[in-house]
PDB file of N, CA and C in Angstrom:
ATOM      1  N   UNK A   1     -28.664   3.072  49.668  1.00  0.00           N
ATOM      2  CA  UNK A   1     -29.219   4.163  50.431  1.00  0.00           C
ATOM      3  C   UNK A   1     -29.717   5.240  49.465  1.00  0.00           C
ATOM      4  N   UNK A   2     -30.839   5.713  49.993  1.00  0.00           N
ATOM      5  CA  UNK A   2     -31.285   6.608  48.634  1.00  0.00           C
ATOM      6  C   UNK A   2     -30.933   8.391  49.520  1.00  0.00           C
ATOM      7  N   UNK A   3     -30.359   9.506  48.103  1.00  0.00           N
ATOM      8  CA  UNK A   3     -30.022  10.280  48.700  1.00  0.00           C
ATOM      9  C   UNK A   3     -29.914  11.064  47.687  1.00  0.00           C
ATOM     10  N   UNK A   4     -29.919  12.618  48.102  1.00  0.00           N
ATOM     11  CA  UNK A   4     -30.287  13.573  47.092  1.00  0.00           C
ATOM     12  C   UNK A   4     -28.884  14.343  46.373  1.00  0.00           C
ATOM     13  N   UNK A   5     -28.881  14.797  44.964  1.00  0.00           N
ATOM     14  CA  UNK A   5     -27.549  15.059  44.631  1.00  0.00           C
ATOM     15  C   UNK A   5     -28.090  16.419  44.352  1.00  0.00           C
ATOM     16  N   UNK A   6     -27.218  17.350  44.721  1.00  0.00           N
ATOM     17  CA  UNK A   6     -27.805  18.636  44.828  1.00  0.00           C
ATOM     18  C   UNK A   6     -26.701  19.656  44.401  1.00  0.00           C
ATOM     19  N   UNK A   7     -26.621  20.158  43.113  1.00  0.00           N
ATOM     20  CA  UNK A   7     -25.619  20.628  42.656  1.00  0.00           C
ATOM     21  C   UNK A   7     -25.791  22.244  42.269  1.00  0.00           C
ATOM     22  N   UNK A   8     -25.259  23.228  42.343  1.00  0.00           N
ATOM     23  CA  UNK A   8     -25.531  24.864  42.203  1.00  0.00           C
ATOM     24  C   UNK A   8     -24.009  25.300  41.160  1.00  0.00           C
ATOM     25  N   UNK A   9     -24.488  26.097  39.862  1.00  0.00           N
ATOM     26  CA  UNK A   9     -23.953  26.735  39.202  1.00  0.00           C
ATOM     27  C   UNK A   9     -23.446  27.962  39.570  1.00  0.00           C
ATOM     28  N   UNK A  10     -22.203  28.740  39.153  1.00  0.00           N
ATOM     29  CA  UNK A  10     -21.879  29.935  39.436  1.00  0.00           C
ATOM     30  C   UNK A  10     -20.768  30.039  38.971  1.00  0.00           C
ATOM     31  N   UNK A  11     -19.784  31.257  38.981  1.00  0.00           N
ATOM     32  CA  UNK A  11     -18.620  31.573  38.208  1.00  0.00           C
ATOM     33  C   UNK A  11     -17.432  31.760  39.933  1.00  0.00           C
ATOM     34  N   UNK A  12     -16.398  31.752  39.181  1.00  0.00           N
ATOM     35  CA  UNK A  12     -15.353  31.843  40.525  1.00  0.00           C
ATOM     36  C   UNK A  12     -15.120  32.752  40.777  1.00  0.00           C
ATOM     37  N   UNK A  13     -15.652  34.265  40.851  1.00  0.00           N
ATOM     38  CA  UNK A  13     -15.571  35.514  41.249  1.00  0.00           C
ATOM     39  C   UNK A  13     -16.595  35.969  41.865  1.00  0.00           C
ATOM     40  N   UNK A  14     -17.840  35.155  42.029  1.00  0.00           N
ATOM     41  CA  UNK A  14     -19.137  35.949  42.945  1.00  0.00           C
ATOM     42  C   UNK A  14     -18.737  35.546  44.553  1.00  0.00           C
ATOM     43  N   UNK A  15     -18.967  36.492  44.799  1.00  0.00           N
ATOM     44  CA  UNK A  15     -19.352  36.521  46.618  1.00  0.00           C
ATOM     45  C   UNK A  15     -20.181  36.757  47.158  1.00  0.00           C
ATOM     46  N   UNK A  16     -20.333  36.339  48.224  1.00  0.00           N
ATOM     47  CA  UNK A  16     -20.993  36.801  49.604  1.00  0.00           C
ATOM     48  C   UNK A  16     -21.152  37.011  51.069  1.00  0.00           C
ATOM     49  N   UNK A  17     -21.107  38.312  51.381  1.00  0.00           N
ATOM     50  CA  UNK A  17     -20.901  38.372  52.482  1.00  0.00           C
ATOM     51  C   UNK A  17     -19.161  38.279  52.721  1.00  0.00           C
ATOM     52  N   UNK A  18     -18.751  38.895  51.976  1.00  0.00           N
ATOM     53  CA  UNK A  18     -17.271  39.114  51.446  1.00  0.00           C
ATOM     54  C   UNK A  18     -16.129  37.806  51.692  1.00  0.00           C
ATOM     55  N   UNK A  19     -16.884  36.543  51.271  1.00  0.00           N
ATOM     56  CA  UNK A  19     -16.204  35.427  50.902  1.00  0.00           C
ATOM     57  C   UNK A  19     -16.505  34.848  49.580  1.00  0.00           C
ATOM     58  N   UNK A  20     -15.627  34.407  48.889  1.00  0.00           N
ATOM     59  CA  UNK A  20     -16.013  33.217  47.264  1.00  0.00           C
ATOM     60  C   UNK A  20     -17.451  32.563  48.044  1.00  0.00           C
ATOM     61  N   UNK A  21     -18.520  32.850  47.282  1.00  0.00           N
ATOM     62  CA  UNK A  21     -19.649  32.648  47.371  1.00  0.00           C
ATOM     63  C   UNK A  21     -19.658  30.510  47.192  1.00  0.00           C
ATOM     64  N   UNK A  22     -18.507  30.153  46.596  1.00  0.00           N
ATOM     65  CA  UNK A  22     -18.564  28.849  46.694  1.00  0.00           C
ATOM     66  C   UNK A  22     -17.589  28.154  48.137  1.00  0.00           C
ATOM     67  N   UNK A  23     -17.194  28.991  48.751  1.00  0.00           N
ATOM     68  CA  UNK A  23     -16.360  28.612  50.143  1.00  0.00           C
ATOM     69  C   UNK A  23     -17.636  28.847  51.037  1.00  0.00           C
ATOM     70  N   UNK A  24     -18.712  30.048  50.981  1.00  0.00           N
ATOM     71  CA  UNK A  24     -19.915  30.318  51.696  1.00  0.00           C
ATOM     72  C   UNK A  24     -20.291  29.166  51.715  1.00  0.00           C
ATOM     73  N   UNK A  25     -21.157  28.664  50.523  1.00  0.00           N
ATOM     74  CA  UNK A  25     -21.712  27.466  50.293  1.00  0.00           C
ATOM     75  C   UNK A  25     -21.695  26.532  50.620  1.00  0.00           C
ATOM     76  N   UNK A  26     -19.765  26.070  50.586  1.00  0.00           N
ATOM     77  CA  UNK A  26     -19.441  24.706  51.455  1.00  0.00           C
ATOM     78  C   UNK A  26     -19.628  25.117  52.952  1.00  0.00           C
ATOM     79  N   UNK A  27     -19.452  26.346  53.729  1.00  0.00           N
ATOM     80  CA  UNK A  27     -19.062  26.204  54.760  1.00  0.00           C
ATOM     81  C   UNK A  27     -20.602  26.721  55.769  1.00  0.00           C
ATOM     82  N   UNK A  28     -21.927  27.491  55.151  1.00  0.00           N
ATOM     83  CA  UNK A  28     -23.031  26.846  55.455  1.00  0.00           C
ATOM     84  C   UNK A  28     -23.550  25.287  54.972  1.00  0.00           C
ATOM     85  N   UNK A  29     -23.019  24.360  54.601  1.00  0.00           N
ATOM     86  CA  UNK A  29     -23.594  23.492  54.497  1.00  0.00           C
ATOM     87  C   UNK A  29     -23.146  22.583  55.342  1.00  0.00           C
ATOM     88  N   UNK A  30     -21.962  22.709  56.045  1.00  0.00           N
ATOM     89  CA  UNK A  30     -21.068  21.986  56.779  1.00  0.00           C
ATOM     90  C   UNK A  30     -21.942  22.345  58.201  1.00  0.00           C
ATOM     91  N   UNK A  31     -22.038  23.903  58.307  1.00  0.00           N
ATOM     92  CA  UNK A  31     -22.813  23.892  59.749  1.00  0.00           C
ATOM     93  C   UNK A  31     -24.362  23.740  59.686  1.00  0.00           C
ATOM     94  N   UNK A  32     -24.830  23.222  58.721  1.00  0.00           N
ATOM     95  CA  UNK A  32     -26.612  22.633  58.694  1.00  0.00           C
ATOM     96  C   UNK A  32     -26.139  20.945  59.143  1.00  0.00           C
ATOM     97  N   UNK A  33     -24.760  20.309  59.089  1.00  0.00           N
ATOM     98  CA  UNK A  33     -24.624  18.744  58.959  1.00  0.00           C
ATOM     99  C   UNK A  33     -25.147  17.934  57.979  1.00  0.00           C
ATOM    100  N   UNK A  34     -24.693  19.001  56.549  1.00  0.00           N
ATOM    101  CA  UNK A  34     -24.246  18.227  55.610  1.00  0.00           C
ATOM    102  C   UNK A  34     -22.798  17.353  55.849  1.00  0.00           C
ATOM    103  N   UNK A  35     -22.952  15.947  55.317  1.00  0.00           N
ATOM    104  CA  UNK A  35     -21.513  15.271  55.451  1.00  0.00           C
ATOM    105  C   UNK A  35     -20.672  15.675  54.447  1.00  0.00           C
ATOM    106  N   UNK A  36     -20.935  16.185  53.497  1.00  0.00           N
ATOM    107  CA  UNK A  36     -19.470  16.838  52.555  1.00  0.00           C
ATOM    108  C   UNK A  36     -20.008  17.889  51.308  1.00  0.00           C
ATOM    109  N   UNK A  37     -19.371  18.135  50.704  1.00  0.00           N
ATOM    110  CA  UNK A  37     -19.491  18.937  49.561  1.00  0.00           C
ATOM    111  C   UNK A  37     -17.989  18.925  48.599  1.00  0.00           C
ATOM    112  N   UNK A  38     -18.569  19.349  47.539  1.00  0.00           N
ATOM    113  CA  UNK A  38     -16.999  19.379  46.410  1.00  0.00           C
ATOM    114  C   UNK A  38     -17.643  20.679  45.676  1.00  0.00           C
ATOM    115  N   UNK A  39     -16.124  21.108  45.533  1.00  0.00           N
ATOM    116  CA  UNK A  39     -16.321  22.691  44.527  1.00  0.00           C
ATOM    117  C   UNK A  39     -15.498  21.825  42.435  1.00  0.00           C
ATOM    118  N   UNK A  40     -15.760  22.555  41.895  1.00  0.00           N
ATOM    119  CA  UNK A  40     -15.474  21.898  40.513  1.00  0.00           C
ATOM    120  C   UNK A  40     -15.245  23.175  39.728  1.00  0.00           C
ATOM    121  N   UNK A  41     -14.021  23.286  39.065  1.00  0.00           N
ATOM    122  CA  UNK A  41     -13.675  24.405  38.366  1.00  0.00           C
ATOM    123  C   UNK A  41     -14.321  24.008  36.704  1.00  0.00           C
ATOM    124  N   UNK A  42     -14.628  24.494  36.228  1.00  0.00           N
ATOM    125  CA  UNK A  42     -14.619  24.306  34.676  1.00  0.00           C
ATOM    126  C   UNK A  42     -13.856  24.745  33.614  1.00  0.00           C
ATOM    127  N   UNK A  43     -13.412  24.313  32.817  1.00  0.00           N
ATOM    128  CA  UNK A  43     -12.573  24.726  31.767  1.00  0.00           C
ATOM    129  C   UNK A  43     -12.993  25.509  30.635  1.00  0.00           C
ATOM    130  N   UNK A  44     -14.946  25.562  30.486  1.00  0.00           N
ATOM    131  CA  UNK A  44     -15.398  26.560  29.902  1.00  0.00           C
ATOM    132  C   UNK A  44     -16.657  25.496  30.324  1.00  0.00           C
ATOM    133  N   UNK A  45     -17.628  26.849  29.635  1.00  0.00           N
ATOM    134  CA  UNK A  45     -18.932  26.880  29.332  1.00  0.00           C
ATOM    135  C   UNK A  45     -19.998  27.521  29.030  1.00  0.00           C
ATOM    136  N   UNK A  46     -21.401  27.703  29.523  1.00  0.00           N
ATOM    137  CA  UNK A  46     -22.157  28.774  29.164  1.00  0.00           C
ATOM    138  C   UNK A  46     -23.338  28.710  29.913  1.00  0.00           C
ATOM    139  N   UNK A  47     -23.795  29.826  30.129  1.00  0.00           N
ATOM    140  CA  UNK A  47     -25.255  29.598  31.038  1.00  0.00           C
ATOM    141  C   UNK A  47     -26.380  30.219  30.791  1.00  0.00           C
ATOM    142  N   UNK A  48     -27.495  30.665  30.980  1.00  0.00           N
ATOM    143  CA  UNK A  48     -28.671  31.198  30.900  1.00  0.00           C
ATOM    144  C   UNK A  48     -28.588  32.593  29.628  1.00  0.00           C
ATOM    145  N   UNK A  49     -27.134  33.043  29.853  1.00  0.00           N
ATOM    146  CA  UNK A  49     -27.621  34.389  29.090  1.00  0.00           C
ATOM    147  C   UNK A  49     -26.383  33.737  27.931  1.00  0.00           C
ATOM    148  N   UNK A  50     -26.168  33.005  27.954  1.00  0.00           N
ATOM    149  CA  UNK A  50     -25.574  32.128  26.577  1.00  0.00           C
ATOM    150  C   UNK A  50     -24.214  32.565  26.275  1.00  0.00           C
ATOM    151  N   UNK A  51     -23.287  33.443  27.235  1.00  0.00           N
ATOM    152  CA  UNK A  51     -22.146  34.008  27.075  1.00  0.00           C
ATOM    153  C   UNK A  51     -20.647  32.787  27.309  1.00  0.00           C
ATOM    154  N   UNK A  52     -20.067  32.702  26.607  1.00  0.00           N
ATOM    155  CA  UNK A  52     -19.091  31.403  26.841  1.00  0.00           C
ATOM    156  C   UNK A  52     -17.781  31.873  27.476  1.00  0.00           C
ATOM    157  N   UNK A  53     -17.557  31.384  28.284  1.00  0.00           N
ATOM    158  CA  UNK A  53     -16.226  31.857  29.208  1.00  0.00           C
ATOM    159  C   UNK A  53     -15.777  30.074  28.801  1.00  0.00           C
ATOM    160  N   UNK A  54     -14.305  30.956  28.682  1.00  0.00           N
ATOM    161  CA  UNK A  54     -13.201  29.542  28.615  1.00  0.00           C
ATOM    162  C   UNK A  54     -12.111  29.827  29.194  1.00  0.00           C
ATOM    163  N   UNK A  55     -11.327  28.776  29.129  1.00  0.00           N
ATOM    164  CA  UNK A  55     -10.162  29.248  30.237  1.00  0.00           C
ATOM    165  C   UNK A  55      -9.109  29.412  29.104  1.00  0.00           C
ATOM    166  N   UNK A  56      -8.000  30.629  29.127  1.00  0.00           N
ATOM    167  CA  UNK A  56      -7.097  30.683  28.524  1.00  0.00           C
ATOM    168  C   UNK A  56      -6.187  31.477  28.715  1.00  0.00           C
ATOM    169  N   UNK A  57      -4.935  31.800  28.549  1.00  0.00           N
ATOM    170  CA  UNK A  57      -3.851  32.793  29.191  1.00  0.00           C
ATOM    171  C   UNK A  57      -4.725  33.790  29.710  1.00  0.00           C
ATOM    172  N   UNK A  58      -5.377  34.707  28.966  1.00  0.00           N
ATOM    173  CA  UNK A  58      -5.957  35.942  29.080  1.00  0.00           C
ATOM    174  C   UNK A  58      -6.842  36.021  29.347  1.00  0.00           C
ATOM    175  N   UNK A  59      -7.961  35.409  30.093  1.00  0.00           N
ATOM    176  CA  UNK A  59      -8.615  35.194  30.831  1.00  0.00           C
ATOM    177  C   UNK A  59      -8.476  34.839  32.031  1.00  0.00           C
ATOM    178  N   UNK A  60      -8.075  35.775  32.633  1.00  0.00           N
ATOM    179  CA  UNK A  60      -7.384  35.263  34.481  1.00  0.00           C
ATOM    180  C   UNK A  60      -8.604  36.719  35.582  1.00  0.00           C
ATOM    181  N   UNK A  61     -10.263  37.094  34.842  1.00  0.00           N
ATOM    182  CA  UNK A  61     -10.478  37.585  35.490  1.00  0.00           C
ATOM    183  C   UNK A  61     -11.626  36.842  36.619  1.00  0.00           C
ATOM    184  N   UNK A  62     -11.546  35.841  36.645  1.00  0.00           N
ATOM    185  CA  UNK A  62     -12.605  34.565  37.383  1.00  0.00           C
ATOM    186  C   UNK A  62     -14.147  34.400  36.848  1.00  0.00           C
ATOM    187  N   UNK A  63     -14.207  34.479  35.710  1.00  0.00           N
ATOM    188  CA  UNK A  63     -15.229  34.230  35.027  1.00  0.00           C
ATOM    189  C   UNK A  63     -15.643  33.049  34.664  1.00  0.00           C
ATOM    190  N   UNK A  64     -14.963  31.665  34.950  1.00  0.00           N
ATOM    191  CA  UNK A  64     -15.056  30.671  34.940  1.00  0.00           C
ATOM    192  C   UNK A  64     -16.165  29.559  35.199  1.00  0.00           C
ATOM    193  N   UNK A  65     -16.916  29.363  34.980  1.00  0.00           N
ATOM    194  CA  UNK A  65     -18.057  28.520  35.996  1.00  0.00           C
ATOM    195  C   UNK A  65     -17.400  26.983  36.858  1.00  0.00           C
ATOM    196  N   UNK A  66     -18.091  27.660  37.656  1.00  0.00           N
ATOM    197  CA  UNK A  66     -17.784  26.075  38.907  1.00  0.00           C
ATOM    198  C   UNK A  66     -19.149  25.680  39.303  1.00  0.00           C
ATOM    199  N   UNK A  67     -18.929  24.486  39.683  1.00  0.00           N
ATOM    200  CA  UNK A  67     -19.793  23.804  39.782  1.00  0.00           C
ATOM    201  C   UNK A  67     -19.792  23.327  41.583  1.00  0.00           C
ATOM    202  N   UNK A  68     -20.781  23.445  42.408  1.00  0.00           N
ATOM    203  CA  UNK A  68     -20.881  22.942  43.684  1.00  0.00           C
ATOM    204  C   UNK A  68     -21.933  22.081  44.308  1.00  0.00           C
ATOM    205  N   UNK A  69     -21.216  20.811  44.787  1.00  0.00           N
ATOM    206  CA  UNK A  69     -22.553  19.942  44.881  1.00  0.00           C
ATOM    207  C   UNK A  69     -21.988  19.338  46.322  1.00  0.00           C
ATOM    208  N   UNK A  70     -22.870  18.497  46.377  1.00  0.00           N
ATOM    209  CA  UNK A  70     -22.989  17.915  47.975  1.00  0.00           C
ATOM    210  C   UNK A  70     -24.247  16.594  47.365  1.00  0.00           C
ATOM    211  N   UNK A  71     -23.826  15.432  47.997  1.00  0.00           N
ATOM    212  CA  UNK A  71     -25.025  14.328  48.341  1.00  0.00           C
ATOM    213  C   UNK A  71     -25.174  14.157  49.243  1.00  0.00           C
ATOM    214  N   UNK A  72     -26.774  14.415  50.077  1.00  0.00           N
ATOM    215  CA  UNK A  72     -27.103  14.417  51.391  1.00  0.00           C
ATOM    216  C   UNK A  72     -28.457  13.634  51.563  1.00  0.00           C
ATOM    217  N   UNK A  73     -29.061  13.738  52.579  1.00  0.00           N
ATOM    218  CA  UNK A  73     -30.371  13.746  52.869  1.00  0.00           C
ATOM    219  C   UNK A  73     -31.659  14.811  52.168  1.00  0.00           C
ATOM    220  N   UNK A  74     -32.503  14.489  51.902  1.00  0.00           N
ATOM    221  CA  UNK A  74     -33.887  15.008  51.193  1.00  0.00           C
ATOM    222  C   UNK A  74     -33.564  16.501  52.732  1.00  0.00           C
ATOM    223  N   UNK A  75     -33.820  15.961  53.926  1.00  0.00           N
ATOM    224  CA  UNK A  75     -33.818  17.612  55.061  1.00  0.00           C
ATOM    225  C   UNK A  75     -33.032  17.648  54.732  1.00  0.00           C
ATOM    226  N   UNK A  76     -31.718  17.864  54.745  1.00  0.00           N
ATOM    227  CA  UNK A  76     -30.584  18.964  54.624  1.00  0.00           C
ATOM    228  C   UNK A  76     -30.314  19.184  52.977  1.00  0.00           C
ATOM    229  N   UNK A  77     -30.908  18.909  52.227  1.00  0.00           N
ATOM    230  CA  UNK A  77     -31.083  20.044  50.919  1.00  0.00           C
ATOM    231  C   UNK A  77     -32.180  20.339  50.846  1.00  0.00           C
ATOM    232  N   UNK A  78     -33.450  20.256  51.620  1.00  0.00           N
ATOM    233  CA  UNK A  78     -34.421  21.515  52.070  1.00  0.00           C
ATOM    234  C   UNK A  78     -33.972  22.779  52.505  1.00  0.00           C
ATOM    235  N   UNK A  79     -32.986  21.854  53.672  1.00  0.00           N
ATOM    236  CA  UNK A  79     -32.378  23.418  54.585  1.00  0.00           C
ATOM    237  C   UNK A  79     -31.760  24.349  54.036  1.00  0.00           C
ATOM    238  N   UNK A  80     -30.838  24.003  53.490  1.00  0.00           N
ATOM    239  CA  UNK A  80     -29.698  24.288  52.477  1.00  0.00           C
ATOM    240  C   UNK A  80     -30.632  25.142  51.414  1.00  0.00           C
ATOM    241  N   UNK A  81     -31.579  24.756  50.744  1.00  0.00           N
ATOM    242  CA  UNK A  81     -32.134  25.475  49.663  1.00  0.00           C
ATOM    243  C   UNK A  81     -32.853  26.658  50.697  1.00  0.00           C
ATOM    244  N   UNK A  82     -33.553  26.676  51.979  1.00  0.00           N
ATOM    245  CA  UNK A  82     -33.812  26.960  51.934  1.00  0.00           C
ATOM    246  C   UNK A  82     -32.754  28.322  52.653  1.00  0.00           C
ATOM    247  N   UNK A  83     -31.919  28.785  53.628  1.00  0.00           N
ATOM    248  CA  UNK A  83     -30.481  29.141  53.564  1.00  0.00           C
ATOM    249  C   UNK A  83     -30.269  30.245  53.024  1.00  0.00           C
ATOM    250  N   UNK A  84     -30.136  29.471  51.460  1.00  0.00           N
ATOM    251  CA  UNK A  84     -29.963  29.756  50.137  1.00  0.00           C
ATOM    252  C   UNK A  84     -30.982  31.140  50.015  1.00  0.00           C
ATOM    253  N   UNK A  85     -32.201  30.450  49.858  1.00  0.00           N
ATOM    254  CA  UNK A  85     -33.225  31.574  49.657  1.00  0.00           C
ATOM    255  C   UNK A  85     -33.614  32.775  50.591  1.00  0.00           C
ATOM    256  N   UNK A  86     -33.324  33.065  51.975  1.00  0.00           N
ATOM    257  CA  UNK A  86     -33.582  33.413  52.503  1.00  0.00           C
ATOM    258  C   UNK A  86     -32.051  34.626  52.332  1.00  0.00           C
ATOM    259  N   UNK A  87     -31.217  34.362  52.067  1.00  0.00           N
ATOM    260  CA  UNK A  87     -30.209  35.089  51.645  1.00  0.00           C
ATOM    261  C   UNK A  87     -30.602  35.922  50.798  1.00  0.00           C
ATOM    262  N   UNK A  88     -31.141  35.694  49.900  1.00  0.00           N
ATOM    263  CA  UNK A  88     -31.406  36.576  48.603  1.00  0.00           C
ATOM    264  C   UNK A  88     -30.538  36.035  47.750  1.00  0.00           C
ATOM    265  N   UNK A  89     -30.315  34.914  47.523  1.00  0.00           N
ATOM    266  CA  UNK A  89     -29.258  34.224  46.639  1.00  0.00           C
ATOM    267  C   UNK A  89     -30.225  33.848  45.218  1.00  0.00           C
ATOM    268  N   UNK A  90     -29.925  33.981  44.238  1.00  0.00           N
ATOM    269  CA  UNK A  90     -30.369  33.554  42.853  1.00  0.00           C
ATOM    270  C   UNK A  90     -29.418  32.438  41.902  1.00  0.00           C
ATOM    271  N   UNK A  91     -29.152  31.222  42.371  1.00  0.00           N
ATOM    272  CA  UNK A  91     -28.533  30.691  41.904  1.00  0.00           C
ATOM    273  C   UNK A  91     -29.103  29.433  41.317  1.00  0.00           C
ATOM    274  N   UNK A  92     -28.838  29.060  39.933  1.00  0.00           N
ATOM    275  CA  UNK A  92     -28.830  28.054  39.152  1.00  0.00           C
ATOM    276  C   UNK A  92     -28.824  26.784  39.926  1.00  0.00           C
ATOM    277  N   UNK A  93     -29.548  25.821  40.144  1.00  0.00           N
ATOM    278  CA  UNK A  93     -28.847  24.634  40.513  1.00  0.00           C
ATOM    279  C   UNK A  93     -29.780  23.209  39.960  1.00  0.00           C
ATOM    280  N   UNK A  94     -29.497  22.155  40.018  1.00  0.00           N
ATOM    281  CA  UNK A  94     -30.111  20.714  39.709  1.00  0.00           C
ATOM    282  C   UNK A  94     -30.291  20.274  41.166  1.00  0.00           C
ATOM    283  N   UNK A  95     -31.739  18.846  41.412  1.00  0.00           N
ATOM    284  CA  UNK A  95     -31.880  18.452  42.371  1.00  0.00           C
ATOM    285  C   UNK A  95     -32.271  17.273  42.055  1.00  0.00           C
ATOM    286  N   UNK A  96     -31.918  15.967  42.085  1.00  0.00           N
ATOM    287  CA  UNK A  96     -32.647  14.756  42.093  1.00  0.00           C
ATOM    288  C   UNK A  96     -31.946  13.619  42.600  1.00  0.00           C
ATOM    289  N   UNK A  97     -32.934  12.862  42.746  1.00  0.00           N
ATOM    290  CA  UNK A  97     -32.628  11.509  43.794  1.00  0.00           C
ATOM    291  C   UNK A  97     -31.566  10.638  43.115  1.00  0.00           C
ATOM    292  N   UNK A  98     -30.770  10.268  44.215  1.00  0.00           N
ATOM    293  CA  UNK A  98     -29.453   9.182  43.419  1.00  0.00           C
ATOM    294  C   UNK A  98     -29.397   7.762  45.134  1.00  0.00           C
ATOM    295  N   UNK A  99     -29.232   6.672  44.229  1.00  0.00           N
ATOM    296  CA  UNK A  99     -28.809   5.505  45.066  1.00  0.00           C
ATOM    297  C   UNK A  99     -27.194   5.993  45.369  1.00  0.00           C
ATOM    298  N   UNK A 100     -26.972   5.599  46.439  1.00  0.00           N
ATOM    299  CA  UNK A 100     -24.892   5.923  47.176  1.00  0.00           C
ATOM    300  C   UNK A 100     -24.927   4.462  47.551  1.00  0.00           C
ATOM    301  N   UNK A 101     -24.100   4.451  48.277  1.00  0.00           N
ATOM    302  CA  UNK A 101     -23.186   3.233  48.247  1.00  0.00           C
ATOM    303  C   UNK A 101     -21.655   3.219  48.161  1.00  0.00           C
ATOM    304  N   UNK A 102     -21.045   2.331  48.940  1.00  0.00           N
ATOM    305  CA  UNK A 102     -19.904   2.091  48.397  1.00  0.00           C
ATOM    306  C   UNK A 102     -19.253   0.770  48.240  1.00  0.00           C
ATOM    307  N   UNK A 103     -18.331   0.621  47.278  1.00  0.00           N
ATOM    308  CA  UNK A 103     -18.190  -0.435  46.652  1.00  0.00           C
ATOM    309  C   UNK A 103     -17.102  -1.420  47.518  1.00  0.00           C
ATOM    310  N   UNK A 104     -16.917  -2.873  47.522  1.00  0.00           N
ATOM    311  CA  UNK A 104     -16.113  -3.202  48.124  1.00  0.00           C
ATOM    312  C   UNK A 104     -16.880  -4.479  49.551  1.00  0.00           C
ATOM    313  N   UNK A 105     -16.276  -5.398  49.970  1.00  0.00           N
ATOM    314  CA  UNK A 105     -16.583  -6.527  51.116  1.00  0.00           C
ATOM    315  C   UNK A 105     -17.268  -5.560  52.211  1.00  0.00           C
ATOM    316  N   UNK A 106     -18.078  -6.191  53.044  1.00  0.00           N
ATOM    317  CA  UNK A 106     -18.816  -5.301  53.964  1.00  0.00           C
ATOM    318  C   UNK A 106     -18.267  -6.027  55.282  1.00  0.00           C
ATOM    319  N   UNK A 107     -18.077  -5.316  56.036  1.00  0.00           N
ATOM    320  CA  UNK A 107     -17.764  -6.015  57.095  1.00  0.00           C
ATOM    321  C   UNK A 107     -18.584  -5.757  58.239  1.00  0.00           C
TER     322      UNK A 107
END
């Protein structure tokens, strides 16, 4: 089945609309009928303005980058992007086509 992997960058302290901007995310995408989404913490990294957040005792202020994706249909990561944009949201993300499937006897 061919289907789109649609993944958005961000740190674990932005919000919107006074929720973790990555609970927003999953939970407009759930009411467009996307079938799922996953949130992904990172242990470090770096992004556009090249600043490196890592995780370590002393770093407990959510600066972290996570990662949020969903594999859906080509329409519902139109919708979704478009959602997104109409919010005033500026967020990082990747978009391209992936084969799904699952593995195992078909019955």
């Amino acid at each position: 089945m061919n289907s789109v992997y649609l993944k958005f960058y961000l740190t674990e302290k932005q919000h919107h609309h006074g929720k973790l901007l990555q609970e927003w995310l999953l939970e407009k995408a759930k009411s467009l009928g996307v079938p799922g989404g996953s949130v992904f913490r990172a242990v470090a990294g770096y992004g556009r303005h090249g600043h490196i957040h890592e995780e370590s005792f002393f770093e407990l202020a959510g600066e972290l980058p996570v990662q949020v994706e969903f594999v859906l249909d080509d329409k519902h990561a139109n919708q979704l992007l478009g959602v997104i944009t109409a919010e005033g949201l500026n967020l990082p993300y990747v978009r391209y086509a992936v084969e799904t499937g699952t593995t195992g006897a078909q019955q």
